[in-house]
N, C-alpha and C. Protein backbone atom coordinates (compact mmCIF):
# COMPACT_ATOMS: atom_id res chain seq x y z
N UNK A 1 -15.48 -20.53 -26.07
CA UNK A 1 -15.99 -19.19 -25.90
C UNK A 1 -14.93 -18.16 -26.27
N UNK A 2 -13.74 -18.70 -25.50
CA UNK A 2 -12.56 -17.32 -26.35
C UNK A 2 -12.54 -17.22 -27.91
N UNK A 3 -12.56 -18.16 -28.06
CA UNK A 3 -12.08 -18.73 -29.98
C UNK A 3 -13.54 -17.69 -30.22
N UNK A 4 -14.76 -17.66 -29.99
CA UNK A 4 -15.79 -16.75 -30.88
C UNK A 4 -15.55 -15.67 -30.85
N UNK A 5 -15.25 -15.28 -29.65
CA UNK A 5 -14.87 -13.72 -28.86
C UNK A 5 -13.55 -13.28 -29.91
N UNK A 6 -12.64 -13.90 -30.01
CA UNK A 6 -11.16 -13.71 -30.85
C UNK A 6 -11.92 -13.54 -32.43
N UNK A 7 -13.07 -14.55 -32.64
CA UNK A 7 -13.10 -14.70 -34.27
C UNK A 7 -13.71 -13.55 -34.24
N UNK A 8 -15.15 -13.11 -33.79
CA UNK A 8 -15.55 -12.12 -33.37
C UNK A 8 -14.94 -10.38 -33.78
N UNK A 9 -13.40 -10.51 -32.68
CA UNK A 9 -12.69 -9.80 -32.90
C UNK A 9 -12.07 -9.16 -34.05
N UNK A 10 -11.61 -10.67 -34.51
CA UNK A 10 -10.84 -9.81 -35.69
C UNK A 10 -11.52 -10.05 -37.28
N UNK A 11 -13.11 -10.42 -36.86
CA UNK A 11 -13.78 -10.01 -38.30
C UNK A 11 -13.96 -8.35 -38.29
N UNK A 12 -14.09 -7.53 -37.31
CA UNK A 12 -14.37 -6.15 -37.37
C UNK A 12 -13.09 -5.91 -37.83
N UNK A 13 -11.62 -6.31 -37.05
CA UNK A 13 -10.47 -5.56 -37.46
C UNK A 13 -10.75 -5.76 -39.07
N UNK A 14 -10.57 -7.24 -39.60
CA UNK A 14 -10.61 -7.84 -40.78
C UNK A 14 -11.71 -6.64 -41.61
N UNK A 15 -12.85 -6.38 -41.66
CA UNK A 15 -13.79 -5.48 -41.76
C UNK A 15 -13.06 -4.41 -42.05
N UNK A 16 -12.27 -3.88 -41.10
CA UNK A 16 -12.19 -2.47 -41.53
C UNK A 16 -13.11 -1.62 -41.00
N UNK A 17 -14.38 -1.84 -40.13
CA UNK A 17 -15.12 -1.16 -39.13
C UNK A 17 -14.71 -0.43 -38.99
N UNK A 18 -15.05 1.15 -38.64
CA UNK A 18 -14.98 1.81 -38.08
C UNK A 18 -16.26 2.45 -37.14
N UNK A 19 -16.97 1.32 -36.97
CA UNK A 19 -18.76 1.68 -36.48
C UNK A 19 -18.18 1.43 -34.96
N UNK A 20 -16.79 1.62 -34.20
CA UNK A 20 -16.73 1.16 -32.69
C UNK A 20 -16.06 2.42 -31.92
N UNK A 21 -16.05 3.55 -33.12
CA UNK A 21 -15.60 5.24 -32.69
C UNK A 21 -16.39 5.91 -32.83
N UNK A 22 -17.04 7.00 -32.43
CA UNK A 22 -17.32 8.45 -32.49
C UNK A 22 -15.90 9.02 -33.26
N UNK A 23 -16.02 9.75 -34.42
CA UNK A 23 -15.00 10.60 -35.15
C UNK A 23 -15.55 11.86 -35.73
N UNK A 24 -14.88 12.81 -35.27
CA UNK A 24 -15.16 14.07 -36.12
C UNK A 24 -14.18 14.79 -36.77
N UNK A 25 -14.20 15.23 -38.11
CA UNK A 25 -13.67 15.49 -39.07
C UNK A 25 -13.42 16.91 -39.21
N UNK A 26 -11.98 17.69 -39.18
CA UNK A 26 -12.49 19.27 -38.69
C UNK A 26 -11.00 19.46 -40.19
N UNK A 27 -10.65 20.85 -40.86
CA UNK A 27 -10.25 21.12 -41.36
C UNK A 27 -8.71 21.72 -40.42
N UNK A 28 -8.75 22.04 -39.14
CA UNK A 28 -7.95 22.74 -38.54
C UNK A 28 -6.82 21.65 -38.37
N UNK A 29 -5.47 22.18 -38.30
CA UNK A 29 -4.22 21.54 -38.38
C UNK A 29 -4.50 20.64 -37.01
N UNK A 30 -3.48 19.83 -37.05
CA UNK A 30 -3.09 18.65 -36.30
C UNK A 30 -2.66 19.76 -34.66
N UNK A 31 -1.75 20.41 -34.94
CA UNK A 31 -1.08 20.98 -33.52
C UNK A 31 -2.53 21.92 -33.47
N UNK A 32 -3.53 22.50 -33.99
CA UNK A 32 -5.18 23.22 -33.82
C UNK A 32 -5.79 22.29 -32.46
N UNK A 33 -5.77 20.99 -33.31
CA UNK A 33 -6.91 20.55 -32.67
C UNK A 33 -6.13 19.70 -31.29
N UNK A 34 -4.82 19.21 -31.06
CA UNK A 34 -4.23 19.23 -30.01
C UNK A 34 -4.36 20.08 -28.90
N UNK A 35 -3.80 20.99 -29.33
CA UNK A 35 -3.68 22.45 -28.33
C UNK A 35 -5.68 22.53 -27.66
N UNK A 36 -6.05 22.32 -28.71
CA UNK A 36 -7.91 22.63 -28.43
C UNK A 36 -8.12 21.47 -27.29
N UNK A 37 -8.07 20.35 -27.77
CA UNK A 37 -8.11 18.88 -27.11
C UNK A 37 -7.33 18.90 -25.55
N UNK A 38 -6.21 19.66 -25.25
CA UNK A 38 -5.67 19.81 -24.13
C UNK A 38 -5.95 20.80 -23.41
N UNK A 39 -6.66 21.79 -23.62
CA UNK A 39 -7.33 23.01 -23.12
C UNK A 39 -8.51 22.41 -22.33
N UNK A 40 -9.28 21.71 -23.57
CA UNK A 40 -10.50 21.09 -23.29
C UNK A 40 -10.32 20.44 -22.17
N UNK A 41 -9.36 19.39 -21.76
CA UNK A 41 -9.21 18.20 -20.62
C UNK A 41 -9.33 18.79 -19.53
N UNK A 42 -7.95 19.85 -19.61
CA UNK A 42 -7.73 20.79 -18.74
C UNK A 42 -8.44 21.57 -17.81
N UNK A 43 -9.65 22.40 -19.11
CA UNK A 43 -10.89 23.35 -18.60
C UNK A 43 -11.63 22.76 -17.94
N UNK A 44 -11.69 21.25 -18.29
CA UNK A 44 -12.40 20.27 -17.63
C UNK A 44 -12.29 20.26 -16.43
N UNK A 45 -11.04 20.19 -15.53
CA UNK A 45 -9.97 20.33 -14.06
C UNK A 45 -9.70 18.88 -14.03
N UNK A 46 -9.32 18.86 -15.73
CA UNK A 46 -8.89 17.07 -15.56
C UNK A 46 -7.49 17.26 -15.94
N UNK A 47 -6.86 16.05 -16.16
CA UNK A 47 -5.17 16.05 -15.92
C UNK A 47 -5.17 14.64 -17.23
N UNK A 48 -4.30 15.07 -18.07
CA UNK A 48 -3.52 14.26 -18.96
C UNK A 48 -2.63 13.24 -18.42
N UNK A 49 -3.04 12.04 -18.52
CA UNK A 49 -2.28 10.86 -17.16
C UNK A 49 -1.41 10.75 -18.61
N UNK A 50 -1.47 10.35 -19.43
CA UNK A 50 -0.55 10.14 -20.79
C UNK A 50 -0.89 10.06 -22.37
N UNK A 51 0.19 10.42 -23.08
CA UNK A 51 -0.29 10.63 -24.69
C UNK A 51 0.83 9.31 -24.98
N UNK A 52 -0.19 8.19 -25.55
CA UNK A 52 0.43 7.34 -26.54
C UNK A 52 0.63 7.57 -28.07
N UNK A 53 1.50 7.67 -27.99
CA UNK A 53 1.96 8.19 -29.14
C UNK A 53 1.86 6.79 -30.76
N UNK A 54 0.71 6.60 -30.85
CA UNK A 54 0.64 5.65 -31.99
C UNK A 54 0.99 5.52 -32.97
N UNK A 55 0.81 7.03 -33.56
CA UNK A 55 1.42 7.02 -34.62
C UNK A 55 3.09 6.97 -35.02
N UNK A 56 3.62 7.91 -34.39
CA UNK A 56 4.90 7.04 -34.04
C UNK A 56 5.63 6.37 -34.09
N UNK A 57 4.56 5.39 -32.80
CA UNK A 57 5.24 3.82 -33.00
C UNK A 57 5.29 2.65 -33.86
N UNK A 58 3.74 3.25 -34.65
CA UNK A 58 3.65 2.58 -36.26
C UNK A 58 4.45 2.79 -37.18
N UNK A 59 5.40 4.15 -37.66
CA UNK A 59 6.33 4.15 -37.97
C UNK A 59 6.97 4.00 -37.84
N UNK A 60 7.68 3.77 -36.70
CA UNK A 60 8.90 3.18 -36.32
C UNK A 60 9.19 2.08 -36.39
N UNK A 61 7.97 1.30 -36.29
CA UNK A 61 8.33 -0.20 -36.34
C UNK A 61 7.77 -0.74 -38.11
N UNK A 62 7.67 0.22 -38.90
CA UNK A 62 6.62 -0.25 -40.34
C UNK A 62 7.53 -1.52 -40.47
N UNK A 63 8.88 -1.36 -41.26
CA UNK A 63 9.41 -1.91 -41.60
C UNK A 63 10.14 -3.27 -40.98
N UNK A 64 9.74 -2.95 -39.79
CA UNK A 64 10.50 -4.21 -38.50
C UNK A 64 9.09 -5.39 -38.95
N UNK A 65 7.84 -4.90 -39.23
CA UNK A 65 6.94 -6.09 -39.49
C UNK A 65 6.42 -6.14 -40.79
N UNK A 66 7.48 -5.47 -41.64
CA UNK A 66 7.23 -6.16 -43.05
C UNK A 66 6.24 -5.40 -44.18
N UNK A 67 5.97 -4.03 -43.61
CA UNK A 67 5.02 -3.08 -44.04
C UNK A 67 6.09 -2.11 -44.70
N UNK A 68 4.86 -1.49 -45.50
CA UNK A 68 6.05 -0.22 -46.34
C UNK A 68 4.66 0.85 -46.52
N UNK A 69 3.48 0.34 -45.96
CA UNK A 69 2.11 1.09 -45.62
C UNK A 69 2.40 2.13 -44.73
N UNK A 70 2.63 3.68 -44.72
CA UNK A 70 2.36 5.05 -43.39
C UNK A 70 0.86 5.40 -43.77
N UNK A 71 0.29 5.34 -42.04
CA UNK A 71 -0.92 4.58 -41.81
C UNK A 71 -1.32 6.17 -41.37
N UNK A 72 -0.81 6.64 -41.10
CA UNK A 72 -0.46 8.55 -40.19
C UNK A 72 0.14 8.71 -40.49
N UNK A 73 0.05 10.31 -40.84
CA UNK A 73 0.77 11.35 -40.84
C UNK A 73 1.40 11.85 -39.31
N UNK A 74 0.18 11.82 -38.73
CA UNK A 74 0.25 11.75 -37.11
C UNK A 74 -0.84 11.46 -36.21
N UNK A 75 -0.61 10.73 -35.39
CA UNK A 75 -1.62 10.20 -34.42
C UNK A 75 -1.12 10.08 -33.01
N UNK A 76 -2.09 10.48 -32.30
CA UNK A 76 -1.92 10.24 -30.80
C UNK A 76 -2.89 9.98 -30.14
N UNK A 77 -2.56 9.24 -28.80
CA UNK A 77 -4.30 9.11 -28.19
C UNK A 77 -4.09 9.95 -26.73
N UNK A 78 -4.94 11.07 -26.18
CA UNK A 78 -4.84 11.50 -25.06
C UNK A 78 -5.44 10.58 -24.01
N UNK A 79 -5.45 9.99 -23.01
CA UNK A 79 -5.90 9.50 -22.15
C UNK A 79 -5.46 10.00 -20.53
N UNK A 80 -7.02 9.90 -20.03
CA UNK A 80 -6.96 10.67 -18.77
C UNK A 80 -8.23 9.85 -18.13
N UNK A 81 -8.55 10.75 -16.91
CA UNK A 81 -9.79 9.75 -15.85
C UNK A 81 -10.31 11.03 -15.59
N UNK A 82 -11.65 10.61 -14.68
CA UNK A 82 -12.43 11.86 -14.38
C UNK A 82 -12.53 11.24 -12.89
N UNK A 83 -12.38 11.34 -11.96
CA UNK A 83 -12.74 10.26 -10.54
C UNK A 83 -14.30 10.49 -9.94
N UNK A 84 -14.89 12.23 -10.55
CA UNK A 84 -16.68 11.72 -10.19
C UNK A 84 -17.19 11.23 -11.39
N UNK A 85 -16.86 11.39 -12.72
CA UNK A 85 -17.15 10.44 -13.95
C UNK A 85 -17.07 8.64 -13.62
N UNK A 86 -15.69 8.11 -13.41
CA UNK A 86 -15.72 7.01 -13.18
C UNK A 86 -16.31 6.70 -11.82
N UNK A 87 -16.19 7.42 -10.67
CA UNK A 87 -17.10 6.61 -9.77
C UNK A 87 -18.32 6.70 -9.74
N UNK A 88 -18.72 7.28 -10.50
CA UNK A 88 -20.40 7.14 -11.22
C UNK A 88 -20.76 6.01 -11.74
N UNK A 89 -20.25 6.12 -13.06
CA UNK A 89 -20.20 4.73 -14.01
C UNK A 89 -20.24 3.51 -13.21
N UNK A 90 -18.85 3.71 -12.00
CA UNK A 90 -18.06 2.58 -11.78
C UNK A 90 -19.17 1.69 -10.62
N UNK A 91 -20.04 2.56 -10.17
CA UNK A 91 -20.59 2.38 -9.02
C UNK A 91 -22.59 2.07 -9.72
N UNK A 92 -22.42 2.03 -10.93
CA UNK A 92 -23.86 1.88 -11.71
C UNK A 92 -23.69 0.35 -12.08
N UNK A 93 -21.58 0.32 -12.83
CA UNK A 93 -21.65 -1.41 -12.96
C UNK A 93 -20.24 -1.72 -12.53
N UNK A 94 -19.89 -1.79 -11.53
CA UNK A 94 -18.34 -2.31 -11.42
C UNK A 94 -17.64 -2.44 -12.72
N UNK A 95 -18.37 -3.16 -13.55
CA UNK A 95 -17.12 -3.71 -14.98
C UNK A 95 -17.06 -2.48 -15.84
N UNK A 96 -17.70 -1.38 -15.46
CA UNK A 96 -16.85 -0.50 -16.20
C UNK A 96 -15.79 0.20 -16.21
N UNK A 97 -15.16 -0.65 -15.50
CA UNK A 97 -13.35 -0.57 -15.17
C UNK A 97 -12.93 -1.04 -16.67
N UNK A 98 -13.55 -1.54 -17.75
CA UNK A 98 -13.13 -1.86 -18.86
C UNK A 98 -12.58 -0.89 -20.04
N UNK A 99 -13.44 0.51 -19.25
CA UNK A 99 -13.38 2.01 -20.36
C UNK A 99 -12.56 2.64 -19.54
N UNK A 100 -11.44 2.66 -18.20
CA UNK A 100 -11.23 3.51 -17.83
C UNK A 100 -9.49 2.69 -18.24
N UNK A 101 -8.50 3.91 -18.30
CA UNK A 101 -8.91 5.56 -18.31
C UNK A 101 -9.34 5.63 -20.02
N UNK A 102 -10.43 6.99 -19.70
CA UNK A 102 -10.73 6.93 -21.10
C UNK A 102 -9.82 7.76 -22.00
N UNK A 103 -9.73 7.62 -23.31
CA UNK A 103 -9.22 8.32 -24.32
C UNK A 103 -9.95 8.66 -25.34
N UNK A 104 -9.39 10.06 -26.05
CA UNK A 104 -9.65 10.69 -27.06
C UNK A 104 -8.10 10.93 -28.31
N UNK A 105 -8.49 10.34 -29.32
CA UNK A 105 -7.63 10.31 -30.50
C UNK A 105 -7.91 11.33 -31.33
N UNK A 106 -6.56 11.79 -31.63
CA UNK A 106 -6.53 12.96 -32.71
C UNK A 106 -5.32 12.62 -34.27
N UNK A 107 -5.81 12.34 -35.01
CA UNK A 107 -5.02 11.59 -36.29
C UNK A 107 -5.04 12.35 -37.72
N UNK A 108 -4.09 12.46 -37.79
CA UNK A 108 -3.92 12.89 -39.67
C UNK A 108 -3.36 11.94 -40.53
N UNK A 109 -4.42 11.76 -41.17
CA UNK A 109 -3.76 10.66 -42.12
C UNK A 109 -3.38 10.96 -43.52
N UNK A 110 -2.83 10.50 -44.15
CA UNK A 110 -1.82 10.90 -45.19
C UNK A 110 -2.30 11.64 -46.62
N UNK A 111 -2.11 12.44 -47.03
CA UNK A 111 -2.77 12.92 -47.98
C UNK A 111 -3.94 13.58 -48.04
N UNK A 112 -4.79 13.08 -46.09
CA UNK A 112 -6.09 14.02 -46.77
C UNK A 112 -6.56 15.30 -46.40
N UNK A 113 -5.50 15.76 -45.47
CA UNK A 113 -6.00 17.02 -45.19
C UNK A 113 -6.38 17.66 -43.81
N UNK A 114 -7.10 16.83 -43.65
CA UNK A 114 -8.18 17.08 -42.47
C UNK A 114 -7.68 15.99 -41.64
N UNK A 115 -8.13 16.53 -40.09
CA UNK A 115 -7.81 16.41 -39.12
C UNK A 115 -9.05 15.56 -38.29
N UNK A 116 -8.64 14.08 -37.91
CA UNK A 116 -9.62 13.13 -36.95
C UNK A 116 -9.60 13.37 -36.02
N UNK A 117 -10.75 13.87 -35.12
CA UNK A 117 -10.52 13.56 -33.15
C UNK A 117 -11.69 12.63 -33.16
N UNK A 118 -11.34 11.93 -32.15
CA UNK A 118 -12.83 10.88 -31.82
C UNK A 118 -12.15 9.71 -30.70
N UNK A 119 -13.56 8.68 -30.21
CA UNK A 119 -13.05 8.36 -28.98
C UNK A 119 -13.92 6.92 -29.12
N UNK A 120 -13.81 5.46 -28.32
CA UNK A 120 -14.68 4.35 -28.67
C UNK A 120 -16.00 4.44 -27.80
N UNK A 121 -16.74 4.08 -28.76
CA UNK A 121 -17.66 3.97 -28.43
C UNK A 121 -18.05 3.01 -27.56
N UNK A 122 -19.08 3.72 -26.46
CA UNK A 122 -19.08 2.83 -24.70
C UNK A 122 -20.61 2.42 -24.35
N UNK A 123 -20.78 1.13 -24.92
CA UNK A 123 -22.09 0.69 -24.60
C UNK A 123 -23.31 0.92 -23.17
N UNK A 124 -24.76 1.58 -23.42
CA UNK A 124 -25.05 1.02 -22.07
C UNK A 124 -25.34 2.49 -21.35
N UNK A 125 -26.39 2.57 -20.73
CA UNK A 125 -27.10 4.38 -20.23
C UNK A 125 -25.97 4.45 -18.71
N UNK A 126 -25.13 3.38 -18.43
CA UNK A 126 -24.45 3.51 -17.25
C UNK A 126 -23.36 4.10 -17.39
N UNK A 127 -22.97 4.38 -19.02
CA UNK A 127 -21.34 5.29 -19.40
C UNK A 127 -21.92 6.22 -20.07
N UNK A 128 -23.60 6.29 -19.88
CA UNK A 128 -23.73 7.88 -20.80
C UNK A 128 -22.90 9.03 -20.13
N UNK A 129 -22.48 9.73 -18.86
CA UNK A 129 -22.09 10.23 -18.47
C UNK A 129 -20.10 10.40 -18.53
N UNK A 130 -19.46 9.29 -19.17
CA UNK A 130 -18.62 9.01 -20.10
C UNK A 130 -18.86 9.17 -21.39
N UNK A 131 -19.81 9.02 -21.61
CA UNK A 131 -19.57 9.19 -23.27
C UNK A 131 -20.00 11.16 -23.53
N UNK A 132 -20.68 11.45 -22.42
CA UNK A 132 -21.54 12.57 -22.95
C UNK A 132 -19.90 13.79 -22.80
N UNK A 133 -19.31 12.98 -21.47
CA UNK A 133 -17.70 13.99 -21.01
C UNK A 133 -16.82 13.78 -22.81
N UNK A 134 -16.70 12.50 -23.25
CA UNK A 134 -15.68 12.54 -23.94
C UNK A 134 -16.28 13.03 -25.45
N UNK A 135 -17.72 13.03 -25.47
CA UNK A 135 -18.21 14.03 -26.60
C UNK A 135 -17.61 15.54 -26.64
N UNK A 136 -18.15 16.02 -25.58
CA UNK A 136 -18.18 17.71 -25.19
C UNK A 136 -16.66 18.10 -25.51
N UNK A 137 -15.74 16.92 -25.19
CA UNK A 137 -14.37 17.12 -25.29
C UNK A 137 -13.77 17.18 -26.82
N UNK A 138 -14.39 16.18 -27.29
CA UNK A 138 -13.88 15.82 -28.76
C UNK A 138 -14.51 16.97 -29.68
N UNK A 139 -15.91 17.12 -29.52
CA UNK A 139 -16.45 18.43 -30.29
C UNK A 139 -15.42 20.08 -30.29
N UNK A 140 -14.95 19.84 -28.85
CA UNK A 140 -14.45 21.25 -28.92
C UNK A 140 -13.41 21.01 -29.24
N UNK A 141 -12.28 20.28 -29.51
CA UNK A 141 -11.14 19.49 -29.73
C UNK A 141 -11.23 20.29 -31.23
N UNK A 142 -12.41 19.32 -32.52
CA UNK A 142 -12.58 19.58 -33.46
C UNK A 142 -13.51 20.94 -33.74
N UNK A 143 -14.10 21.36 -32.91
CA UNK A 143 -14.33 22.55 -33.00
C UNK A 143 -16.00 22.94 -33.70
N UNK A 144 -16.84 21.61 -33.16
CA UNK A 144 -18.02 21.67 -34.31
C UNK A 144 -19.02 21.18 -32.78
N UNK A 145 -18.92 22.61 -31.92
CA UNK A 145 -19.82 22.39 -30.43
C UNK A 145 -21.37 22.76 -30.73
């Protein structure tokens, strides 16, 4: 059962999928849609638990695993919790301890211009109330409410 789940896995990576995000595409600079994206959390009366810094760490390490590919220009993922969001969800199915804490990604990738925010997509009418928070967030992030 792991071995399908794993093969599973990394035919989407393998794929190149991107059908497992919500992404929206906005013209406004990278520090635009940050600053927007942290307002947003904020206005929310939510709290930034931490920014992984991905992009980053993909550069930093390109060359330690044999890459000479910059994958970003810049990328980060905001991640935070909502505690009446998740004890909603959490209390419709216990296992949706699987989406928490949730995040929203904001990425520029090389050459094109424009600016990614978007967030994974969360199966199931028991995280609509997650998905509908990290929409409202990402729209105003990118700026297309």
């Amino acid at each position: 059962m792991k071995q399908l789940l794993l093969a599973a896995a990394l035919a989407v990576v393998a794929g190149g999928a991107c059908a497992q995000a919500v992404i929206y595409r906005t013209d406004a600079t990278y520090d635009d849609v940050v600053f927007e994206l942290e307002n947003a959390i904020t206005d929310a009366g939510l709290v930034v638990d931490w920014v992984s810094h991905v992009g980053e760490m993909l550069e930093r390490t390109r060359q330690d695993v044999g890459s000479d590919k910059v994958i970003y220009e810049r990328a980060d993922v905001y991640n935070f919790c909502s505690a009446v969001v998740s004890r909603n969800v959490m209390e419709a199915d216990p296992m949706n301890i699987a989406f928490c804490p949730y995040g929203i990604f904001v990425a520029q990738l090389p050459g094109d211009g424009q600016t990614v925010v978007g967030y994974r997509e969360m199966p199931g009418e028991a995280m609509k109330e997650a998905v509908d928070l990290l929409d409202g967030l990402a729209r105003k992030a990118a700026g297309v409410e």
